[in-house]
C-alpha atoms as a PDB file:
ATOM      1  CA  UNK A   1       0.000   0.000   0.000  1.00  0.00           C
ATOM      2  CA  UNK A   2       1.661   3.719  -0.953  1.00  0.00           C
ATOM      3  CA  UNK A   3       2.682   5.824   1.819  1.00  0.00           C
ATOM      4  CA  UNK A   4       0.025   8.290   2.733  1.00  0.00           C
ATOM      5  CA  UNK A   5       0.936  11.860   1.861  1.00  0.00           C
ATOM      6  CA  UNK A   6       1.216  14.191   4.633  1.00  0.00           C
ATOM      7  CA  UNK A   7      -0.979  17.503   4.683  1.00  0.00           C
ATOM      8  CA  UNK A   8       2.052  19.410   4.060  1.00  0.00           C
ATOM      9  CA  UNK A   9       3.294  17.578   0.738  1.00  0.00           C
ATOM     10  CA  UNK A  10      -0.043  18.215  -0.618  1.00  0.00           C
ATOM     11  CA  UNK A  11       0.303  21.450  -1.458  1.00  0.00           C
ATOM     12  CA  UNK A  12       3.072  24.238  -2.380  1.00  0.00           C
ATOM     13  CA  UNK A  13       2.763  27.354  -0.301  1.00  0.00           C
ATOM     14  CA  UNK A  14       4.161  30.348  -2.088  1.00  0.00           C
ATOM     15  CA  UNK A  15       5.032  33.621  -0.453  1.00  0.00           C
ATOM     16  CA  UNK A  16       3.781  36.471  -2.589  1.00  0.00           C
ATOM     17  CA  UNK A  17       4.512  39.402  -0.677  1.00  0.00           C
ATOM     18  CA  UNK A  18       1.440  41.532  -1.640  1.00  0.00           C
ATOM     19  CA  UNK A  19       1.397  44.981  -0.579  1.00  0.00           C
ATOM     20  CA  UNK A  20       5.094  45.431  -0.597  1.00  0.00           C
ATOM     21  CA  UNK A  21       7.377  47.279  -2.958  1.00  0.00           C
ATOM     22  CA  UNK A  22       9.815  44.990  -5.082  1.00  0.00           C
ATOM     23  CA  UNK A  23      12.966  45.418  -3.440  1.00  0.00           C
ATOM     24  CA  UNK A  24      11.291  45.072   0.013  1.00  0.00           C
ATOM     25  CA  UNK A  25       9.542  41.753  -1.186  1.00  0.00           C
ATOM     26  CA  UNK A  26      12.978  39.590  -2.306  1.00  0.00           C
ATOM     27  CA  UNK A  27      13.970  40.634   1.518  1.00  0.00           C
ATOM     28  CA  UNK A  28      10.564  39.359   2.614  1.00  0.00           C
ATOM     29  CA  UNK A  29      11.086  36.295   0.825  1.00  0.00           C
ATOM     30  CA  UNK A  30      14.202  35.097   2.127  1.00  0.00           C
ATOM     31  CA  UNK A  31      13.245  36.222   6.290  1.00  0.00           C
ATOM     32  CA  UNK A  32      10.004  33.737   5.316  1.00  0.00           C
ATOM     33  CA  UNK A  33      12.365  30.875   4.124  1.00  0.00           C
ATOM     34  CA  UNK A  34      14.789  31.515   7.358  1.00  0.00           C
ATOM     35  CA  UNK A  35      11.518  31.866   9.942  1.00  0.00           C
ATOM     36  CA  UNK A  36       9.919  28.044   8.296  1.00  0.00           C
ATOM     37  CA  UNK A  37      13.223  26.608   8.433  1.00  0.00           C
ATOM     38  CA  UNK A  38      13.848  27.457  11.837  1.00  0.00           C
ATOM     39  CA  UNK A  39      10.940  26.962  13.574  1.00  0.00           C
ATOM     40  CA  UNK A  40       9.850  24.244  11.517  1.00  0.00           C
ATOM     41  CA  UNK A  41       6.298  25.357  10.127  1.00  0.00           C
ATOM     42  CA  UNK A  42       4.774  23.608   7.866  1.00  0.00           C
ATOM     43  CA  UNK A  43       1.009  24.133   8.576  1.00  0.00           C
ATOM     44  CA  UNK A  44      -1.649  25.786   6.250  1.00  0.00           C
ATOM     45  CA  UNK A  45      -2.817  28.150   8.374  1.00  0.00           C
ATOM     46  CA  UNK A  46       0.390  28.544   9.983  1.00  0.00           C
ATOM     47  CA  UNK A  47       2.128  29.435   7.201  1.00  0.00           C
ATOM     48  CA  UNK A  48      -0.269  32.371   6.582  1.00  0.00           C
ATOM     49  CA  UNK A  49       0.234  33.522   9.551  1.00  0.00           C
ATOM     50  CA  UNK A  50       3.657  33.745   8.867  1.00  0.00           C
ATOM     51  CA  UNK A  51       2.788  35.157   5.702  1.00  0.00           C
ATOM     52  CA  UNK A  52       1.559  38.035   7.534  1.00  0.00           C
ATOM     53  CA  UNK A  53       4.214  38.557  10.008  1.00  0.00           C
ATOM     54  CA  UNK A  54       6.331  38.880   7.838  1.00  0.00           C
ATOM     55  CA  UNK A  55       4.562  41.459   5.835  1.00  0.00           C
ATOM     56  CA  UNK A  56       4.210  43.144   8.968  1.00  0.00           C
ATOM     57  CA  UNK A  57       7.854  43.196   9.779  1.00  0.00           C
ATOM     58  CA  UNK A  58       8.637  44.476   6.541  1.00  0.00           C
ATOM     59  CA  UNK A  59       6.425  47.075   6.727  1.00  0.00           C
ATOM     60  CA  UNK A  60       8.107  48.324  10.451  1.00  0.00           C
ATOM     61  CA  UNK A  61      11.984  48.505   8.475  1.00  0.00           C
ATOM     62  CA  UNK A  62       9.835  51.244   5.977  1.00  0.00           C
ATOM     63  CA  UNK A  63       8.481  53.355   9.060  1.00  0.00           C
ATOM     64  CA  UNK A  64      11.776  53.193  10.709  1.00  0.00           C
ATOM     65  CA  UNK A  65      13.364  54.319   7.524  1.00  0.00           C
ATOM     66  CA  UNK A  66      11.168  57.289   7.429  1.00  0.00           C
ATOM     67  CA  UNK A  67      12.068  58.206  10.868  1.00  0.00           C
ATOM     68  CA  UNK A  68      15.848  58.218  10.127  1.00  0.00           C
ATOM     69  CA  UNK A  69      15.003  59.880   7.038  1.00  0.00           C
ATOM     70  CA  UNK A  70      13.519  62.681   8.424  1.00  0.00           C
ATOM     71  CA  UNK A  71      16.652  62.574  11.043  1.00  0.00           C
ATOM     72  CA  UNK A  72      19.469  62.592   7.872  1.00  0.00           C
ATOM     73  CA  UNK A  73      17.646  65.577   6.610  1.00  0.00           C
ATOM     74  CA  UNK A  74      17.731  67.350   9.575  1.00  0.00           C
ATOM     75  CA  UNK A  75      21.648  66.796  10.344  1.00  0.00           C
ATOM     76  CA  UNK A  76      22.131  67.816   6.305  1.00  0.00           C
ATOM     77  CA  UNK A  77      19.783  70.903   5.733  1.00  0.00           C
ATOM     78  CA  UNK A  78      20.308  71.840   9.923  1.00  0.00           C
ATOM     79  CA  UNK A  79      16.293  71.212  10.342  1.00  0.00           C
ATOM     80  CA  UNK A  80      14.484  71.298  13.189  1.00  0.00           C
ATOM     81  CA  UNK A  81      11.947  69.567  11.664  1.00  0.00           C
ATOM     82  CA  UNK A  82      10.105  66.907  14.412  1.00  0.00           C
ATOM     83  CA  UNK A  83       9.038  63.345  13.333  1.00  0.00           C
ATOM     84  CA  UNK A  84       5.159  63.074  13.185  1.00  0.00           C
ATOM     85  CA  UNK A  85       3.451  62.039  16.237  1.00  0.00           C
ATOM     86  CA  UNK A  86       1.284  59.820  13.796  1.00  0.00           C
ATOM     87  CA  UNK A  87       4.191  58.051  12.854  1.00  0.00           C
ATOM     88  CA  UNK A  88       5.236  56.543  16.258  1.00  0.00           C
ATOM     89  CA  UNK A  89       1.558  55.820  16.741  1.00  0.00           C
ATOM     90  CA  UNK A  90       1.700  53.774  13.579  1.00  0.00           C
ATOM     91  CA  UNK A  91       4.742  52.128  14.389  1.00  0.00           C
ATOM     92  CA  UNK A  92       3.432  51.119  17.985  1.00  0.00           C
ATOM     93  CA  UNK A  93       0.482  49.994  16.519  1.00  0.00           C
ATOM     94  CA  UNK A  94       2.451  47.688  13.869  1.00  0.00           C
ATOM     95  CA  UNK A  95       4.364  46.469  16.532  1.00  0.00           C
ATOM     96  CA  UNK A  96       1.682  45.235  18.694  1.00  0.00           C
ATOM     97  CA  UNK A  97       0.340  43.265  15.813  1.00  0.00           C
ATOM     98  CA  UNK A  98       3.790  41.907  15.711  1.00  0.00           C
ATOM     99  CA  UNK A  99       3.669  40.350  18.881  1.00  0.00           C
ATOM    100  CA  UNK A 100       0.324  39.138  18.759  1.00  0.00           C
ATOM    101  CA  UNK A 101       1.049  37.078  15.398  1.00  0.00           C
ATOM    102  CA  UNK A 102       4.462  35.619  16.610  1.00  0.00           C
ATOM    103  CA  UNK A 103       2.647  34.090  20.182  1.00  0.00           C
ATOM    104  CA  UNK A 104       0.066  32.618  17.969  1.00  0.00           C
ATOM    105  CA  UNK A 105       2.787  30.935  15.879  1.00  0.00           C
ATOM    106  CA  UNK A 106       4.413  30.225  18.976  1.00  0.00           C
ATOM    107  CA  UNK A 107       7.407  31.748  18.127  1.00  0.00           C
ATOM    108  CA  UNK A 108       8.244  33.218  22.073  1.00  0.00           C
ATOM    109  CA  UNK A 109       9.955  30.994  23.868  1.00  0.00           C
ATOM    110  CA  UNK A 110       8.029  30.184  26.907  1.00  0.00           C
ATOM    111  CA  UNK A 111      10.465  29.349  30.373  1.00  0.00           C
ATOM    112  CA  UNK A 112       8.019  28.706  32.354  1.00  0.00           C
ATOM    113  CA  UNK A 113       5.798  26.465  30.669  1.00  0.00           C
ATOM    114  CA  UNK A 114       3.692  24.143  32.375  1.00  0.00           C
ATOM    115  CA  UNK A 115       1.730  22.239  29.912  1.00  0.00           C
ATOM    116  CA  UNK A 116       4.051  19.154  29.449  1.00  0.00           C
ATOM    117  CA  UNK A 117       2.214  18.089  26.440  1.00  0.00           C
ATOM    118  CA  UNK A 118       2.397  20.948  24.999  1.00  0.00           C
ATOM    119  CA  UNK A 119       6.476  20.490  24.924  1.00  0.00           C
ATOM    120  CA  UNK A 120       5.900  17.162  23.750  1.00  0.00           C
ATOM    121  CA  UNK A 121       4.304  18.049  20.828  1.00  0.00           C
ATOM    122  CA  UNK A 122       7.191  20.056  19.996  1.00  0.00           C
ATOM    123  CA  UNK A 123       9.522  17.898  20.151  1.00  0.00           C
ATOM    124  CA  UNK A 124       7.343  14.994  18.214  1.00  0.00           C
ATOM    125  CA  UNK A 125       7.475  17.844  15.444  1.00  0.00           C
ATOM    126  CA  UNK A 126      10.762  18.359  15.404  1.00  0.00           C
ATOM    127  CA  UNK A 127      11.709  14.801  15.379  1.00  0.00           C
ATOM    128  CA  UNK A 128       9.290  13.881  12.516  1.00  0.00           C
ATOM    129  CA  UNK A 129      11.108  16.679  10.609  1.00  0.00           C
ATOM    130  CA  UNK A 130      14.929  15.084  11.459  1.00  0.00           C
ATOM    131  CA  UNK A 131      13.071  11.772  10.873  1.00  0.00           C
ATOM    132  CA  UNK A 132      12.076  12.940   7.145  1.00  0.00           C
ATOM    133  CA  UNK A 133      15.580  14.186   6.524  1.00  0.00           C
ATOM    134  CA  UNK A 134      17.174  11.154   7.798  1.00  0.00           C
ATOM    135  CA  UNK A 135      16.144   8.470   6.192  1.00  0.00           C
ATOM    136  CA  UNK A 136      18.679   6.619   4.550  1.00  0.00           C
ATOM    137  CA  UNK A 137      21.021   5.897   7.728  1.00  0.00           C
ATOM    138  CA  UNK A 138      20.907   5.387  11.568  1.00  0.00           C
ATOM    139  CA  UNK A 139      23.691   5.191  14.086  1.00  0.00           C
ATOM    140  CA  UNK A 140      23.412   3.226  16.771  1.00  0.00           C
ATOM    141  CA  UNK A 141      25.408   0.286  19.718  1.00  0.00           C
ATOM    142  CA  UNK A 142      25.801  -3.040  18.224  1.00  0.00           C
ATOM    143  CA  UNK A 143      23.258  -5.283  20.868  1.00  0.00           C
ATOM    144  CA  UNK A 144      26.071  -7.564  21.179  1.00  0.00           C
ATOM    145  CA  UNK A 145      29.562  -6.286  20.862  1.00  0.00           C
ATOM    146  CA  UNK A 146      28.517  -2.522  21.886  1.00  0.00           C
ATOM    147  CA  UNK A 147      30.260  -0.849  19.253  1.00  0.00           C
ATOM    148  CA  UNK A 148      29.237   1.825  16.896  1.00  0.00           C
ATOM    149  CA  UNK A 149      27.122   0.779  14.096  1.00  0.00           C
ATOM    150  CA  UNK A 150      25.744   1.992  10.915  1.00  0.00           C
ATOM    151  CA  UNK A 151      22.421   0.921   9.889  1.00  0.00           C
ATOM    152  CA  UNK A 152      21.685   1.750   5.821  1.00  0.00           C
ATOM    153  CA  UNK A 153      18.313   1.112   4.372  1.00  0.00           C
ATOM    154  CA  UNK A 154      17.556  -1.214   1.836  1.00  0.00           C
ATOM    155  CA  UNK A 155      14.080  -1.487  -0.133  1.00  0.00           C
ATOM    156  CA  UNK A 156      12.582  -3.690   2.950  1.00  0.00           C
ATOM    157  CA  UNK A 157      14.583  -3.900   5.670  1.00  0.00           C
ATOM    158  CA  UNK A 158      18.020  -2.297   7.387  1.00  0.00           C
ATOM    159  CA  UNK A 159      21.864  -3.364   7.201  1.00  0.00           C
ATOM    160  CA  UNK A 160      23.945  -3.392   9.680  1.00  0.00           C
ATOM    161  CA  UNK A 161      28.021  -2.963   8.608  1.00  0.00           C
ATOM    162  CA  UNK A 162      30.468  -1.809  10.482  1.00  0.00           C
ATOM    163  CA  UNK A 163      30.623   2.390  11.183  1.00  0.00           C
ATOM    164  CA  UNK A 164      33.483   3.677   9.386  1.00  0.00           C
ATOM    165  CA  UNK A 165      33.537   6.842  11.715  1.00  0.00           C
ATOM    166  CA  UNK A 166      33.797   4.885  15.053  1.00  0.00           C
ATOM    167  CA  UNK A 167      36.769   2.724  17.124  1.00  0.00           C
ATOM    168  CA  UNK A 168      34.676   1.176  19.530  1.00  0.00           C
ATOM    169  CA  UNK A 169      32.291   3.978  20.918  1.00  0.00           C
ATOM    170  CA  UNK A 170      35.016   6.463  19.974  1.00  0.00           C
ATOM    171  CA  UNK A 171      34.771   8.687  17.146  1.00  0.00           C
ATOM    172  CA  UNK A 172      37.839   7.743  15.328  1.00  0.00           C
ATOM    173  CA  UNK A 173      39.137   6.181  12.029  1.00  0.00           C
ATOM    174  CA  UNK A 174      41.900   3.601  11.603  1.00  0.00           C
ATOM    175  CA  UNK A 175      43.109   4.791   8.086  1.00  0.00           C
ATOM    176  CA  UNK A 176      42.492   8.044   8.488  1.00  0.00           C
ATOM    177  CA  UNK A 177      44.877   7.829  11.374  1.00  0.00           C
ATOM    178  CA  UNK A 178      47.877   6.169   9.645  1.00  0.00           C
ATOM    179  CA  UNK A 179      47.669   8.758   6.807  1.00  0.00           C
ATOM    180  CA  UNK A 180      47.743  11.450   9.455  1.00  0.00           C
ATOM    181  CA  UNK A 181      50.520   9.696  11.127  1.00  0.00           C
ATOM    182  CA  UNK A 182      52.627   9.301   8.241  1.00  0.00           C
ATOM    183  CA  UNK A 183      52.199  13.058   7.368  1.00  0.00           C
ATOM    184  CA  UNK A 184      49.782  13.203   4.631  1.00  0.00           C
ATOM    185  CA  UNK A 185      47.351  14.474   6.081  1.00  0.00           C
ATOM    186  CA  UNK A 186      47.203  17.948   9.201  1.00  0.00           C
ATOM    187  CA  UNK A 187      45.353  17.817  12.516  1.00  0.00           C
ATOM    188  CA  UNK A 188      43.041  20.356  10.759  1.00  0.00           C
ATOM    189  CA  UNK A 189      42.660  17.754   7.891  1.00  0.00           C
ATOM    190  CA  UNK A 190      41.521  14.927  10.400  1.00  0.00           C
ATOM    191  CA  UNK A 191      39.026  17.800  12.619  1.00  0.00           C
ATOM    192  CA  UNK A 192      37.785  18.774   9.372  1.00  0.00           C
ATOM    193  CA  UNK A 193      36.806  14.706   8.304  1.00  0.00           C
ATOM    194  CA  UNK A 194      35.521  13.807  11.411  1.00  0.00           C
ATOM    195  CA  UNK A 195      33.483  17.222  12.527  1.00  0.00           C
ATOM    196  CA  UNK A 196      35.297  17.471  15.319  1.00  0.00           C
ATOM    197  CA  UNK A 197      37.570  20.549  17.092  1.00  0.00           C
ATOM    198  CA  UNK A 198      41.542  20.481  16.729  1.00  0.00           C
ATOM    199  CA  UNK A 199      41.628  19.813  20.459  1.00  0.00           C
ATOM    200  CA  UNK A 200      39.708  16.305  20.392  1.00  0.00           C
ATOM    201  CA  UNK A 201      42.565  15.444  17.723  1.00  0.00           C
ATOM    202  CA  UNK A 202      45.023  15.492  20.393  1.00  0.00           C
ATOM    203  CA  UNK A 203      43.025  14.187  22.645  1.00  0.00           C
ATOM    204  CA  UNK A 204      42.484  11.055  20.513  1.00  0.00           C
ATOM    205  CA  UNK A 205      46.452  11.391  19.741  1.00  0.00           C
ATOM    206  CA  UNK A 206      46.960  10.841  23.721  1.00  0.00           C
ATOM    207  CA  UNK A 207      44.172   8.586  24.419  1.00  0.00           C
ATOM    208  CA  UNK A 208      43.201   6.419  21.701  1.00  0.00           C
ATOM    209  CA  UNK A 209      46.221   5.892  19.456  1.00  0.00           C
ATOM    210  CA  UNK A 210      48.841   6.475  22.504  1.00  0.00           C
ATOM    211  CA  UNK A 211      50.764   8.514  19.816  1.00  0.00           C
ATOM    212  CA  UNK A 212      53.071  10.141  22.254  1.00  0.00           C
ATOM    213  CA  UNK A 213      54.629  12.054  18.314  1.00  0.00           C
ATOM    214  CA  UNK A 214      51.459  13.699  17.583  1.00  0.00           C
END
């Protein structure tokens, strides 16, 4: 039986921006890309409500900018010229809508929250994202021998082979240590293969490979 599509993958939501000017709208495009990204939203009705923050956001940059305007001209032409009381009220105003549309996306994050389930949904959300983008490999202890793992997916089921990233539980290669060891490859080479900062290099230098050289 196919997979059931999710909600999400059954439509393409496309940021259009009305109401802003052109230049103002490829900005607007790119914050609404960085905002779904990192707080994962994926919802219709959240993603119009995103939509409209970010509309909203844009439009508080173009009132600012016509307060420092007025401020350039000032310091240039020696004006005492004061910015419109209207202004600031507009710019309060825009501001409390602001708010109100990033606590309904949820957006504030909330110390003191009490509602457990409310966390757990979170985190069920955030997994089934990682989940989605994670598919083709897991890493995991070896029931029997403990070590490191690497299970790849096949059309039905999962491999197991041996992790090519791990000595034991230890994040470590073999080969990549003897070519490092002869000199062909830097410490920054071997922290640069396995993610990892220079320091752990020496570390596994002292600890691992008891490669008193290094």
């Amino acid at each position: 039986m196919p997979k059931k599509k999710k909600q999400e993958d059954t439509f393409k939501f496309e940021f259009k921006g009305i109401g802003l000017l052109p230049g103002e709208r490829k900005i607007a495009r790119k914050q609404f890309k960085a905002y779904k990204e990192a707080y994962h939203i994926n919802s219709f009705s959240d993603l119009h409500l995103l939509e409209e923050l970010i509309f909203r956001e844009t439009l508080q940059q173009r009132f600012k900018q016509q307060v420092e305007d007025i401020e350039t001209n000032n310091r240039i032409k020696k004006n005492t010229k004061y910015i419109p009381t209207d202004l600031f009220e507009v710019i309060d105003e825009n501001l409390k809508q602001i708010i109100i549309v990033k606590e309904k996306l949820g957006l504030f994050e909330n110390k003191n929250e009490k509602d457990p389930y409310k966390y757990i949904q979170v985190l069920k959300r955030k997994f089934e994202i990682w989940r989605e983008e994670h598919q083709g490999s897991r890493t995991t202890p070896c029931p029997h021998c403990k070590k490191m793992i690497l299970l790849r997916i096949r059309t039905s089921e999962w491999e197991a082979q041996k992790h090519p990233c791990f000595k034991d539980k230890i994040l470590a290669n073999d080969y990549l240590w003897k070519l490092y060891r002869e000199g062909k490859l830097s410490k920054e080479d071997v922290a640069g293969v396995l993610h990892c900062p220079i320091a752990y290099v020496d570390w596994l230098a002292k600890k691992v490979y008891k490669d008193s050289s290094k």
